[in-house]
C-alpha atoms as a PDB file:
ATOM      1  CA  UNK A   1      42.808  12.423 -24.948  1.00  0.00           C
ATOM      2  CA  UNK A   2      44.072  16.043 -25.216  1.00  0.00           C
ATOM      3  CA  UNK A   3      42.858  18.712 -22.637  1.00  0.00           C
ATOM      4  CA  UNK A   4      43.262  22.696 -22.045  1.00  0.00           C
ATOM      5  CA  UNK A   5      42.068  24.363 -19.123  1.00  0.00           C
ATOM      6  CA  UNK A   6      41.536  28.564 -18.205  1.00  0.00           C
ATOM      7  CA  UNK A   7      41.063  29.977 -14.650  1.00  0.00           C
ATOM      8  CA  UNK A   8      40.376  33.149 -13.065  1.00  0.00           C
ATOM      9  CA  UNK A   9      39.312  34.365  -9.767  1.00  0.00           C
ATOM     10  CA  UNK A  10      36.440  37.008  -9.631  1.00  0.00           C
ATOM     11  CA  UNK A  11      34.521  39.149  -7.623  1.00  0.00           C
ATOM     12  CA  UNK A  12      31.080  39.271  -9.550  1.00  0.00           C
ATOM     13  CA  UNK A  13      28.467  37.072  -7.965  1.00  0.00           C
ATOM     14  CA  UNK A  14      27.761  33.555  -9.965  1.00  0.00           C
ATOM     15  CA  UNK A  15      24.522  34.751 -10.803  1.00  0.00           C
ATOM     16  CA  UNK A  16      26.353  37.275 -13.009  1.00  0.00           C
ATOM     17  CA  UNK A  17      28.772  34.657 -14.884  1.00  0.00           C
ATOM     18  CA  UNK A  18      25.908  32.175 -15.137  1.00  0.00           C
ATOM     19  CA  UNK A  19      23.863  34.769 -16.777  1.00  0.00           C
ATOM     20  CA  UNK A  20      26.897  35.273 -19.473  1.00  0.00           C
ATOM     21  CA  UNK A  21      26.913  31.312 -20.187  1.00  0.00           C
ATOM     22  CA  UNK A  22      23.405  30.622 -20.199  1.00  0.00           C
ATOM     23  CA  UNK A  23      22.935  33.676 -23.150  1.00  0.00           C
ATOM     24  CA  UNK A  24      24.108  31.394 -25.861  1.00  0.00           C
ATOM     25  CA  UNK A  25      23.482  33.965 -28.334  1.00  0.00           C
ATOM     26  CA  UNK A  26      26.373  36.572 -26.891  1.00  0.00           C
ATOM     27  CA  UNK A  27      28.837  33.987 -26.525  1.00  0.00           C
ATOM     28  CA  UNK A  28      30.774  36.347 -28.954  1.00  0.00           C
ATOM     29  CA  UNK A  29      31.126  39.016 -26.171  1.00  0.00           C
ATOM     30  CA  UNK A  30      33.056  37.119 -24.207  1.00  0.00           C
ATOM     31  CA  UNK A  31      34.777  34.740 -26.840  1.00  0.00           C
ATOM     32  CA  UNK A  32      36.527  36.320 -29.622  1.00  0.00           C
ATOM     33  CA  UNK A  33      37.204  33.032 -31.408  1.00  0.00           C
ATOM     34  CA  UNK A  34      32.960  32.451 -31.836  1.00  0.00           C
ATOM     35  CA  UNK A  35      31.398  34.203 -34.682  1.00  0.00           C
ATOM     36  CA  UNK A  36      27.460  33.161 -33.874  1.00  0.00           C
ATOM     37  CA  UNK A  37      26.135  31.026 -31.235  1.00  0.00           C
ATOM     38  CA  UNK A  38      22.642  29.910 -31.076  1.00  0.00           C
ATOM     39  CA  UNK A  39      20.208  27.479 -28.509  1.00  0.00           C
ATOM     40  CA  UNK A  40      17.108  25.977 -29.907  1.00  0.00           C
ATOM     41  CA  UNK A  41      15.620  25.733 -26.664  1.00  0.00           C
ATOM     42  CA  UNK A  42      16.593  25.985 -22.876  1.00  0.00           C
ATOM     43  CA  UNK A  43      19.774  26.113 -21.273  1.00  0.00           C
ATOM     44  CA  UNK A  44      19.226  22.623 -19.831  1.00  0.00           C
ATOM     45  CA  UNK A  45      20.759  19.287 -20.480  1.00  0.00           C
ATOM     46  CA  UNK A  46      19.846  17.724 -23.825  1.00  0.00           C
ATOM     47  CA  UNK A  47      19.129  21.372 -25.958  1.00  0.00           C
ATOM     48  CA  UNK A  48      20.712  21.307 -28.700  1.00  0.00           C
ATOM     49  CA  UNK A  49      22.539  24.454 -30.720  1.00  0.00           C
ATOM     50  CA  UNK A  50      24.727  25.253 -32.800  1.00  0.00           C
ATOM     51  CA  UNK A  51      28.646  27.446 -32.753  1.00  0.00           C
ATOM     52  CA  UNK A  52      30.034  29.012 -35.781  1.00  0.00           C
ATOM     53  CA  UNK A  53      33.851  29.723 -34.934  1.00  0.00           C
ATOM     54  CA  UNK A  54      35.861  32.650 -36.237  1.00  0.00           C
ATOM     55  CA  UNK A  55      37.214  30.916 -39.454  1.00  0.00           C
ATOM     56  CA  UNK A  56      35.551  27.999 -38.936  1.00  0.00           C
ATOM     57  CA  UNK A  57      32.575  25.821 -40.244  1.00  0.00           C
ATOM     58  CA  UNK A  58      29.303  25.789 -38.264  1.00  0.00           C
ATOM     59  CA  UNK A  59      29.017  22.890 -36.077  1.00  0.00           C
ATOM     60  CA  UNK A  60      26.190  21.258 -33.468  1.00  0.00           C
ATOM     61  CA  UNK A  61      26.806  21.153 -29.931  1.00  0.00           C
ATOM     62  CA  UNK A  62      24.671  19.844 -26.974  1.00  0.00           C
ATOM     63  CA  UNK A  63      24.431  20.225 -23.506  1.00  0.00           C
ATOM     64  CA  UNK A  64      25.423  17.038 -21.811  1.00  0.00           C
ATOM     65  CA  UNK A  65      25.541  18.482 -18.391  1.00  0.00           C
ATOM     66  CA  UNK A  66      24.334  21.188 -16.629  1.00  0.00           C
ATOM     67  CA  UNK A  67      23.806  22.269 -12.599  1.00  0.00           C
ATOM     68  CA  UNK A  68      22.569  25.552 -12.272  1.00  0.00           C
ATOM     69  CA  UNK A  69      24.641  27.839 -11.139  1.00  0.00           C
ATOM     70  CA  UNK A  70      27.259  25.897 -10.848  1.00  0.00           C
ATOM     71  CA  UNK A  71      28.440  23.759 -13.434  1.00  0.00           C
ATOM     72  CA  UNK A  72      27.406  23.236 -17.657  1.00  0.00           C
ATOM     73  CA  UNK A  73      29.242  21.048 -20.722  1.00  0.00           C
ATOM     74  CA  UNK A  74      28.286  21.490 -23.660  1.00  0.00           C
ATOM     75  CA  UNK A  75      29.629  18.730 -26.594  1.00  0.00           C
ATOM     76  CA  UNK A  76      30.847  18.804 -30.185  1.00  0.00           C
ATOM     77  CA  UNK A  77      31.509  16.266 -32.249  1.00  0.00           C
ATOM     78  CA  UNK A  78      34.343  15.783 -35.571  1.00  0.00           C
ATOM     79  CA  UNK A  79      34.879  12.790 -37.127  1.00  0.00           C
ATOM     80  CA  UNK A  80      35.196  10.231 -34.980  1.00  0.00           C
ATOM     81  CA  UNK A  81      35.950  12.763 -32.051  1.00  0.00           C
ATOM     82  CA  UNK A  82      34.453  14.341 -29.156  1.00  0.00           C
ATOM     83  CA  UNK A  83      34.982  17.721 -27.637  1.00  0.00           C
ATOM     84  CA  UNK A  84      33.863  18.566 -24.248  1.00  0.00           C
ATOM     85  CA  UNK A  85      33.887  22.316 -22.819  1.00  0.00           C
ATOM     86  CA  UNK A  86      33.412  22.064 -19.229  1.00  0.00           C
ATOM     87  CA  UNK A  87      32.472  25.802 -17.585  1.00  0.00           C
ATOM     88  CA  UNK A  88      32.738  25.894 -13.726  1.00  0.00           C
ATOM     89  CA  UNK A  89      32.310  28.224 -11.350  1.00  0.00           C
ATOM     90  CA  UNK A  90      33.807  27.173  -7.692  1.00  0.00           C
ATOM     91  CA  UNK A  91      33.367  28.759  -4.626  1.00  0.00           C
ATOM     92  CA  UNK A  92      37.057  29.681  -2.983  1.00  0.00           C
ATOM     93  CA  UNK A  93      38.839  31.308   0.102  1.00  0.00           C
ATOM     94  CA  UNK A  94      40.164  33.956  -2.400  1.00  0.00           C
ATOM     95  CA  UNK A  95      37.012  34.744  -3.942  1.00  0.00           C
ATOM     96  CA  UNK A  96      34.753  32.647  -7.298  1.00  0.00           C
ATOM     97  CA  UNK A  97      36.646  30.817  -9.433  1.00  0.00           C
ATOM     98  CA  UNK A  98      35.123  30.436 -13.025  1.00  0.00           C
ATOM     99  CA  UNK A  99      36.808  27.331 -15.012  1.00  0.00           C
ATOM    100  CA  UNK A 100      36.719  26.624 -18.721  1.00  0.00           C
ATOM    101  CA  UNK A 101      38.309  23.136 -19.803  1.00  0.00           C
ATOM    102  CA  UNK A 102      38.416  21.794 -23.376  1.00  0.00           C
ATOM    103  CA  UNK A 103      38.563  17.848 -23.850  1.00  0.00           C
ATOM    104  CA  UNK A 104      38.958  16.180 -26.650  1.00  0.00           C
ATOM    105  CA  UNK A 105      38.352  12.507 -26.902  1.00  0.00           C
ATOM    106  CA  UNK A 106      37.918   9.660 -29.643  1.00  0.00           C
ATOM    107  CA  UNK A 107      40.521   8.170 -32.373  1.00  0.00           C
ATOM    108  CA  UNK A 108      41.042  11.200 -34.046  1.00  0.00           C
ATOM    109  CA  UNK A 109      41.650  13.561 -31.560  1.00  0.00           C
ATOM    110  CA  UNK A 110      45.479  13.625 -32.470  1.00  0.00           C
ATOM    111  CA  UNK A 111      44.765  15.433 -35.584  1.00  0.00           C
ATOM    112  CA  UNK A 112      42.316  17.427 -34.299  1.00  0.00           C
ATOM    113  CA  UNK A 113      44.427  18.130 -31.130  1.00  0.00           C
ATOM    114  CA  UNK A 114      46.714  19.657 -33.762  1.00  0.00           C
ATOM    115  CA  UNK A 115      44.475  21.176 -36.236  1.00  0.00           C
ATOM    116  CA  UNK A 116      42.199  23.316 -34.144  1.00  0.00           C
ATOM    117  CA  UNK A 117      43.746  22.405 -30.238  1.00  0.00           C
ATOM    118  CA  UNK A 118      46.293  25.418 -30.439  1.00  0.00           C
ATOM    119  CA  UNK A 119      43.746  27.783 -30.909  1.00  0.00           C
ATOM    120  CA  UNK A 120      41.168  26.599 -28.461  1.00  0.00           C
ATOM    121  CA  UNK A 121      44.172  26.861 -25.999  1.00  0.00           C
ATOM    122  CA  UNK A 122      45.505  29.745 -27.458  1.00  0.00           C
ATOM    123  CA  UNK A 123      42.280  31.590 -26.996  1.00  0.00           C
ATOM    124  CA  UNK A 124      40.595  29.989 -24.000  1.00  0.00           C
ATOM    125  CA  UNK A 125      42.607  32.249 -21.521  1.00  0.00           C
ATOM    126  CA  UNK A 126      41.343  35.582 -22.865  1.00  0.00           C
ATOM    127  CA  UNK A 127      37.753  34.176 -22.890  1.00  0.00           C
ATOM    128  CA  UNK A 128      37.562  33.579 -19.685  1.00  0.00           C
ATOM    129  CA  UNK A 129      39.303  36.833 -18.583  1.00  0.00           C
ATOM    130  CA  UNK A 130      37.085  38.435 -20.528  1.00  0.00           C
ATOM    131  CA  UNK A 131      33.959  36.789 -19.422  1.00  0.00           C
ATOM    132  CA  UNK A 132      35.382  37.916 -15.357  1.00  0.00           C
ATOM    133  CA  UNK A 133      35.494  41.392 -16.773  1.00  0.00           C
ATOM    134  CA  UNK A 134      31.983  41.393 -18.500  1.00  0.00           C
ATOM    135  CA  UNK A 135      30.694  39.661 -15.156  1.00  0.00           C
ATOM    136  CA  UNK A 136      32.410  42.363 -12.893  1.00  0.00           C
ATOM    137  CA  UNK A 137      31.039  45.362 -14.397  1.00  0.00           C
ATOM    138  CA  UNK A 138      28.067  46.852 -13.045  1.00  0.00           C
ATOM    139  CA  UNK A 139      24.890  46.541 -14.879  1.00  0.00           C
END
């Protein structure tokens, strides 16, 4: 198993950030490393779509879990490998916490780990600060 994880505190209400994740389509304004994003059908577990990354080849994803405002994964799959981004949003003391993790899982996941891992870490941070920032502004 190989995992990553992003957090940021934020002022915007969850309604705002879950509004940003549940647009599958813009996942590009918040995430420079996807090209096109698209749902073919609700924003509910078992809908299926599909992620084109920057410099990457298209692949299928589905929503394996999902708790409105609250909580969504959504899966990929490689060859003979699984990977899980887990978004979160948790209530703190200090204000809402919003939570990306990336886990990969499956006998292949040390080449894949290696191949694309770096830049799913690499990039993860900046996603989800950018994500707070889109969520923050007034609109």
């Amino acid at each position: 198993m190989w995992e990553t994880e992003a957090k940021s505190l934020t002022t915007a209400p969850k309604e705002r950030v879950w509004k940003l994740w549940s647009q599958v389509s813009d996942w590009n304004r918040w995430d420079n490393e996807v090209e096109k994003s698209e749902i073919f059908g609700t924003f509910a577990v078992g809908t299926k779509g599909s992620l084109k990354p920057v410099g990457g080849p298209k692949t299928s994803f589905e929503i394996i879990a999902c708790q409105h405002l609250s909580t969504f994964t959504d899966r990929s799959f490689l060859p003979l490998c699984s990977i899980d981004f887990i978004h979160t949003l948790t209530e703190t003391e200090h204000g809402l916490e919003v939570s990306h993790k990336v886990v990969m899982q499956g006998a292949m996941t040390w080449l894949f780990s290696r191949v694309i891992g770096k830049n799913i870490a690499h990039g993860l941070p900046g996603a989800v600060k950018k994500l707070v920032e889109l969520a923050e502004m007034d609109t």
